[in-house]
Protein backbone atom coordinates (compact mmCIF):
# COMPACT_ATOMS: atom_id res chain seq x y z
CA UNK A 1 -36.79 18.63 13.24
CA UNK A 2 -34.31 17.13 10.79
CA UNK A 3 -32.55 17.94 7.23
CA UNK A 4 -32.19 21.40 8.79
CA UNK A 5 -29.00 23.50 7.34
CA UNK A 6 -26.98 24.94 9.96
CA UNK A 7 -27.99 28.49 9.59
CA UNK A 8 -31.68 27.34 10.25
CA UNK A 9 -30.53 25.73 13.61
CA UNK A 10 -28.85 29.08 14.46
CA UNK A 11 -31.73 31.12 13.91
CA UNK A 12 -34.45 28.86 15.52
CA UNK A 13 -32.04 29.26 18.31
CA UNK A 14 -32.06 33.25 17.96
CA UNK A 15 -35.99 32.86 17.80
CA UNK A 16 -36.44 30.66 20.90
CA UNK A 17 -34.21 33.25 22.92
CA UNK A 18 -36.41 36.57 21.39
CA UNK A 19 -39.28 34.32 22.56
CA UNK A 20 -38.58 33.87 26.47
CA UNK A 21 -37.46 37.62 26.62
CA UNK A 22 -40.89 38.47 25.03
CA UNK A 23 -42.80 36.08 27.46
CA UNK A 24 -40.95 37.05 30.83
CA UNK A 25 -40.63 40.91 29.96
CA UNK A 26 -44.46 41.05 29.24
CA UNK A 27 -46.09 38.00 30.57
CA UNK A 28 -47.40 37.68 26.66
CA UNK A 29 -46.20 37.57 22.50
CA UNK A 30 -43.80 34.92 23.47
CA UNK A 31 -45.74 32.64 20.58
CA UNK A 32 -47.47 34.92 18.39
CA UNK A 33 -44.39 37.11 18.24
CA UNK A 34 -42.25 33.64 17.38
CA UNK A 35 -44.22 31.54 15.42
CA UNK A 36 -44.35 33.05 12.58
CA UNK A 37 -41.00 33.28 12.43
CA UNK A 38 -40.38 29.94 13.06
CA UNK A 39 -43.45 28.89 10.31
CA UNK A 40 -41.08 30.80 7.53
CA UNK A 41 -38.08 28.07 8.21
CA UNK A 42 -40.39 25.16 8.28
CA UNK A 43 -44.29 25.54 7.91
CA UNK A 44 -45.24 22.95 10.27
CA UNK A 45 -47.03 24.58 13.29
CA UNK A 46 -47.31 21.36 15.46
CA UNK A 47 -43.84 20.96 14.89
CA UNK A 48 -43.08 24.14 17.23
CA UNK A 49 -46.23 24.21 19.35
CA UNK A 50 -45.61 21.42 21.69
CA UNK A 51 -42.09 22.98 22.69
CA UNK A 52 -43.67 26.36 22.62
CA UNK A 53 -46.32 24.81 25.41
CA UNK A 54 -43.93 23.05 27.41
CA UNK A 55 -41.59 26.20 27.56
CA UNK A 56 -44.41 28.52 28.62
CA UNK A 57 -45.46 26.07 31.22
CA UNK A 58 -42.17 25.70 32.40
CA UNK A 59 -40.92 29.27 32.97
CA UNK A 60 -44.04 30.38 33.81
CA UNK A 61 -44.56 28.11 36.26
CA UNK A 62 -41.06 28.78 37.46
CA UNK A 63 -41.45 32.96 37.37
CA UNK A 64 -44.82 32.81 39.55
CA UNK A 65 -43.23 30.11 42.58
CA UNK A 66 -40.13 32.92 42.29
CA UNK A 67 -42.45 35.32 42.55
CA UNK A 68 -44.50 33.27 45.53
CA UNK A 69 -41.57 32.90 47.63
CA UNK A 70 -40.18 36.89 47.24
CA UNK A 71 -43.51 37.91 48.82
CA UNK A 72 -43.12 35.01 51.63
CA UNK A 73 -39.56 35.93 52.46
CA UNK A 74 -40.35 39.80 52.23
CA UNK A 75 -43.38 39.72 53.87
CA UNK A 76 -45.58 41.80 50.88
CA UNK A 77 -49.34 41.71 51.95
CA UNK A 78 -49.90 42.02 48.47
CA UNK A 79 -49.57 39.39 46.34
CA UNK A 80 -48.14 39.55 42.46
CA UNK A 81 -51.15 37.80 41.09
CA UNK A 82 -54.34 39.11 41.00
CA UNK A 83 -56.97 36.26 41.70
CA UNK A 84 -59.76 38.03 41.98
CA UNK A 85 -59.03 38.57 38.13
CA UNK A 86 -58.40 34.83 37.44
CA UNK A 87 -61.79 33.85 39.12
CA UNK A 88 -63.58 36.17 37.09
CA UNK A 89 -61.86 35.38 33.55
CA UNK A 90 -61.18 31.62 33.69
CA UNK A 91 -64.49 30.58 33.95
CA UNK A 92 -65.33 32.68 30.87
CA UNK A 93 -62.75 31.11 29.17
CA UNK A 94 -62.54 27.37 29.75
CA UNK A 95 -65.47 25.89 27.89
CA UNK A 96 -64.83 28.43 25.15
CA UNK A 97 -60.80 27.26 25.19
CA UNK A 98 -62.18 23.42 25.06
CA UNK A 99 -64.52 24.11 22.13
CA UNK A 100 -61.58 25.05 20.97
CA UNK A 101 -59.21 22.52 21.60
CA UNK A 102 -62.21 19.93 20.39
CA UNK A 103 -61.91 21.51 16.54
CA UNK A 104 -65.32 22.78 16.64
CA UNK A 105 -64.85 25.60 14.37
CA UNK A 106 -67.72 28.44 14.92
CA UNK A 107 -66.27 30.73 12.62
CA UNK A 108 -63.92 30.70 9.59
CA UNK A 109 -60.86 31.02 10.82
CA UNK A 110 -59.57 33.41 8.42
CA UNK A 111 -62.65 35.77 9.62
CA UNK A 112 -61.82 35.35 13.15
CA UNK A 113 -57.72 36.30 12.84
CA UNK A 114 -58.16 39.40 11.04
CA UNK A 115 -60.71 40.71 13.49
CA UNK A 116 -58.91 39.87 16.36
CA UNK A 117 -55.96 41.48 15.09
CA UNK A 118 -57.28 44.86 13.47
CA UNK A 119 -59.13 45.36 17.17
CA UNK A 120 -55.55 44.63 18.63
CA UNK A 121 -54.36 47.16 16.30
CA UNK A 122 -56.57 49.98 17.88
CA UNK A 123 -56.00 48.75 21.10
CA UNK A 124 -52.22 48.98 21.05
CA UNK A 125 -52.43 52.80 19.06
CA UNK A 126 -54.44 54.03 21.93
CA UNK A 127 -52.02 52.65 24.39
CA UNK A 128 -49.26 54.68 22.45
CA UNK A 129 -50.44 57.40 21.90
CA UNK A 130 -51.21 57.37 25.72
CA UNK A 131 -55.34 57.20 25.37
CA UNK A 132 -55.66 53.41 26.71
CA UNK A 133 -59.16 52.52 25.44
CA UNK A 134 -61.10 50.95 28.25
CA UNK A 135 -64.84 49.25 27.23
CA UNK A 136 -66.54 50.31 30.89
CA UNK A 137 -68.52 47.36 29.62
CA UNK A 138 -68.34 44.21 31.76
CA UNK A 139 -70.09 42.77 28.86
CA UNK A 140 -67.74 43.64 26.21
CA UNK A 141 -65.19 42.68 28.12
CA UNK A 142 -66.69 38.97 28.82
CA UNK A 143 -66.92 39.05 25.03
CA UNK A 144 -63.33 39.44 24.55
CA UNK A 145 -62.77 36.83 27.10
CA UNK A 146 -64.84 33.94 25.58
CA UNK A 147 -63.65 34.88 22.06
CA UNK A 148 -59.96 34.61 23.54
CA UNK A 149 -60.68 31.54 25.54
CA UNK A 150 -61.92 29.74 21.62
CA UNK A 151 -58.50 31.09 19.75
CA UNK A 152 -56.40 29.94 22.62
CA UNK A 153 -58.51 26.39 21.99
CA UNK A 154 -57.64 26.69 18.11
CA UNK A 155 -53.70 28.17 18.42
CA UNK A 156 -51.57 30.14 20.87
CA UNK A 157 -52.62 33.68 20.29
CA UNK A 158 -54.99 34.84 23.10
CA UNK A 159 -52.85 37.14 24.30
CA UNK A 160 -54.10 39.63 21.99
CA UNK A 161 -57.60 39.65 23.34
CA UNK A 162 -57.03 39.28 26.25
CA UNK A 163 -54.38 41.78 27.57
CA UNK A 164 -56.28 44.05 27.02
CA UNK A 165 -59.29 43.12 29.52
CA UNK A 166 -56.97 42.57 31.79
CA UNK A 167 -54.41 45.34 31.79
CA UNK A 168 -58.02 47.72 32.44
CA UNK A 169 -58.30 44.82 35.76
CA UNK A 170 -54.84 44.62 36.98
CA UNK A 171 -52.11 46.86 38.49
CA UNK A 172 -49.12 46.97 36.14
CA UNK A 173 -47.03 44.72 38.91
CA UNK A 174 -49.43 42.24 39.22
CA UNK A 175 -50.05 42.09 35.21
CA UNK A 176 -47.02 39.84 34.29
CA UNK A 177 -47.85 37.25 36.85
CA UNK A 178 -51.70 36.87 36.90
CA UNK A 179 -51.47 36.24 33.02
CA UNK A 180 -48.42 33.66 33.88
CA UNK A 181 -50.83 31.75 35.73
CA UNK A 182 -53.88 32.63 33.25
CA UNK A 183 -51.86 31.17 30.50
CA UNK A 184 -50.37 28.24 32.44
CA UNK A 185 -54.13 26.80 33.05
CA UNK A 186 -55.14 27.39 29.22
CA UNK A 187 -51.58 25.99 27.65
CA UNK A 188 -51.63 23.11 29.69
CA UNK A 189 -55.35 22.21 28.32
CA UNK A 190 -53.84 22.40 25.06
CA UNK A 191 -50.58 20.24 26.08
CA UNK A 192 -53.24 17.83 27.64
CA UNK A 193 -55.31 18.07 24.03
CA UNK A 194 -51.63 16.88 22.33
CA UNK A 195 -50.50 14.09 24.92
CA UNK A 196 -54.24 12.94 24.45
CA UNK A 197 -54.36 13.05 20.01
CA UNK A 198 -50.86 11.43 19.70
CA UNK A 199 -48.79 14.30 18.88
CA UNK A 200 -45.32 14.21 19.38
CA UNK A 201 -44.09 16.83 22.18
CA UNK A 202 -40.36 16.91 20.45
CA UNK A 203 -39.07 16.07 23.44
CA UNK A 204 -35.24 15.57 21.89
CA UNK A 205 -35.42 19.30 21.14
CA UNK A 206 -36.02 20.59 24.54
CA UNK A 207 -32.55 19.89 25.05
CA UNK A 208 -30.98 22.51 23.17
CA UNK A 209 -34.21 24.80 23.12
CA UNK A 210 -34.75 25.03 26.00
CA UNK A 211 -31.32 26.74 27.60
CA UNK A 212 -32.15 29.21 24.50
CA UNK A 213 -35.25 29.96 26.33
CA UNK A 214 -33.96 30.26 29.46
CA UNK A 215 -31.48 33.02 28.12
CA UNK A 216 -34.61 34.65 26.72
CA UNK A 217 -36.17 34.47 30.19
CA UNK A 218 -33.33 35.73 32.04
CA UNK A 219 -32.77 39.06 29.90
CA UNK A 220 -36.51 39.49 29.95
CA UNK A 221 -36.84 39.64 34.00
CA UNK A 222 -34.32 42.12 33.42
CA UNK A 223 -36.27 44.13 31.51
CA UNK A 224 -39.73 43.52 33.03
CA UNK A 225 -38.31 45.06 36.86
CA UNK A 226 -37.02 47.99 34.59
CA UNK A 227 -40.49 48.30 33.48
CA UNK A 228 -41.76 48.34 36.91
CA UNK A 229 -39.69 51.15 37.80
CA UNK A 230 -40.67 53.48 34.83
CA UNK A 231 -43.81 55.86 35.23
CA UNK A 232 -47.53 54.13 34.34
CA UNK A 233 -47.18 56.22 31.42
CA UNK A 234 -44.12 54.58 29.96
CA UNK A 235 -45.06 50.96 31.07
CA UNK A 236 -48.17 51.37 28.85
CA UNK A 237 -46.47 52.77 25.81
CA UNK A 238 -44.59 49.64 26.24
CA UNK A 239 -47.28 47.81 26.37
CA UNK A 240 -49.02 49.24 23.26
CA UNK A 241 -45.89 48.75 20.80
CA UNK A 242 -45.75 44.87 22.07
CA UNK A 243 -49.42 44.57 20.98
CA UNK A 244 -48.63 46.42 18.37
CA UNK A 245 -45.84 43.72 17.07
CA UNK A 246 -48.20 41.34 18.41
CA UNK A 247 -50.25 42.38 15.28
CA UNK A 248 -48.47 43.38 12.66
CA UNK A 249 -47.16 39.93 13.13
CA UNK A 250 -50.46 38.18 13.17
CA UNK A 251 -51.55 40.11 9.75
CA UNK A 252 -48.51 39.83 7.99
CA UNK A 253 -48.98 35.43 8.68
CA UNK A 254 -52.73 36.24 8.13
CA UNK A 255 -52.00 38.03 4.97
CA UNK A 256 -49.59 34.80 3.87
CA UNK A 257 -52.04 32.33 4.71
CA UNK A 258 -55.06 34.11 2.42
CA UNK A 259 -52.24 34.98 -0.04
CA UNK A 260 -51.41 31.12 -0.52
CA UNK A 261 -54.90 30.15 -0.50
């Protein structure tokens, strides 16, 4: 990350920070609401991806031990992470997430973003307009997972697919954290898939990047126990515009992509 003007630098910076507020407010969007930011200053994506990785595993890691040792100290009976969700989703998910992460491509990419996205679309407009669509199909549901587990194999935009599912699955406190852990399992399979092909982790940018993260994270706890306090209602409204973003940002990179080809 080099031959960068200074105004670049400062909003990379800005980016990084809007991404750790996204990712610790909502427990999701912290890449697909970054990324295609970052892809505008210099179209590289495995130039940001590592540091993306090792900054989700990192403060998510951090949030759910935080998290671990509030219910220890407090004595909760109820945990912030939902397993019983994680042992139904993850093994939907892995072999789907390493097909992925081998580069065996199933469907044309192009074919699978735009559907993924336009289904996001409806997903977040029901949530605003206070209608959450729910499949009542464990089968449709499984669906979603699989596909999600592939795209998390081929990029860093699962989320999209899979909040959904589990939003239907989980109590609204337990949401943020049982994807934390959801995602830390799947990124670090990817990290693993980079450390293993040679790519370089851009380890000499974690040092400024990553205290821009951490701001992120900070502001976004902030907003996430704010969340927590407002009605069910409210939370999902919340929840719909972030998807929402999530996919207007995923078409408009979609739209690029095609546009270039």
């Amino acid at each position: 990350m080099t031959a960068l003007l200074p105004w670049e630098y400062g909003v990379i910076a800005l980016l990084f920070i809007w991404g750790g507020f996204v990712r610790s407010g909502l427990g999701f969007g912290g890449a697909v609401l970054t990324l295609p930011f970052l892809l505008l200053i210099r179209d590289e994506p495995l130039l940001f991806l590592p540091i993306i990785s090792v900054h989700l595993l990192f403060f998510s890691g951090l949030t759910v031990w935080q998290a671990h040792r509030a219910d220890a100290r407090q004595g909760r009976a109820v945990s912030t992470i939902n397993w019983e969700f994680l042992r139904y989703a993850l093994p939907l998910m892995i072999v789907p997430k390493l097909i992925g992460v081998a580069g065996v491509i199933t469907l044309p990419g192009s074919l699978v973003t735009g559907f993924i996205f336009c289904t996001v679309t409806l997903y977040a407009l029901s949530y605003i307009w206070g209608r959450p669509f729910k499949s009542n199909s464990a089968r449709i549901d499984a669906i979603f997972l699989m596909i999600g587990g592939y795209v998390s194999g081929v990029s860093l935009i699962a989320a999209p697919l899979v909040v959904p599912v589990a939003a239907s699955r989980v109590s609204k406190e337990q949401l943020r954290d049982t994807l934390f852990v959801l995602w830390f399992v799947l990124v670090g399979l990817k990290l693993l898939a980079f450390i293993a092909t040679g790519v370089d982790l851009q380890w000499a940018q974690h040092f400024w990047l990553l205290p821009c993260a951490a701001i992120g994270h900070v502001l976004g706890l902030k907003f996430h126990a704010y969340s927590l306090r407002a009605d069910t209602q409210l939370f999902f409204r919340y929840l719909g515009f972030a998807l929402l973003m999530v996919s207007i940002a995923g078409l408009a990179r979609f739209w690029m992509s095609w546009s270039a080809a």
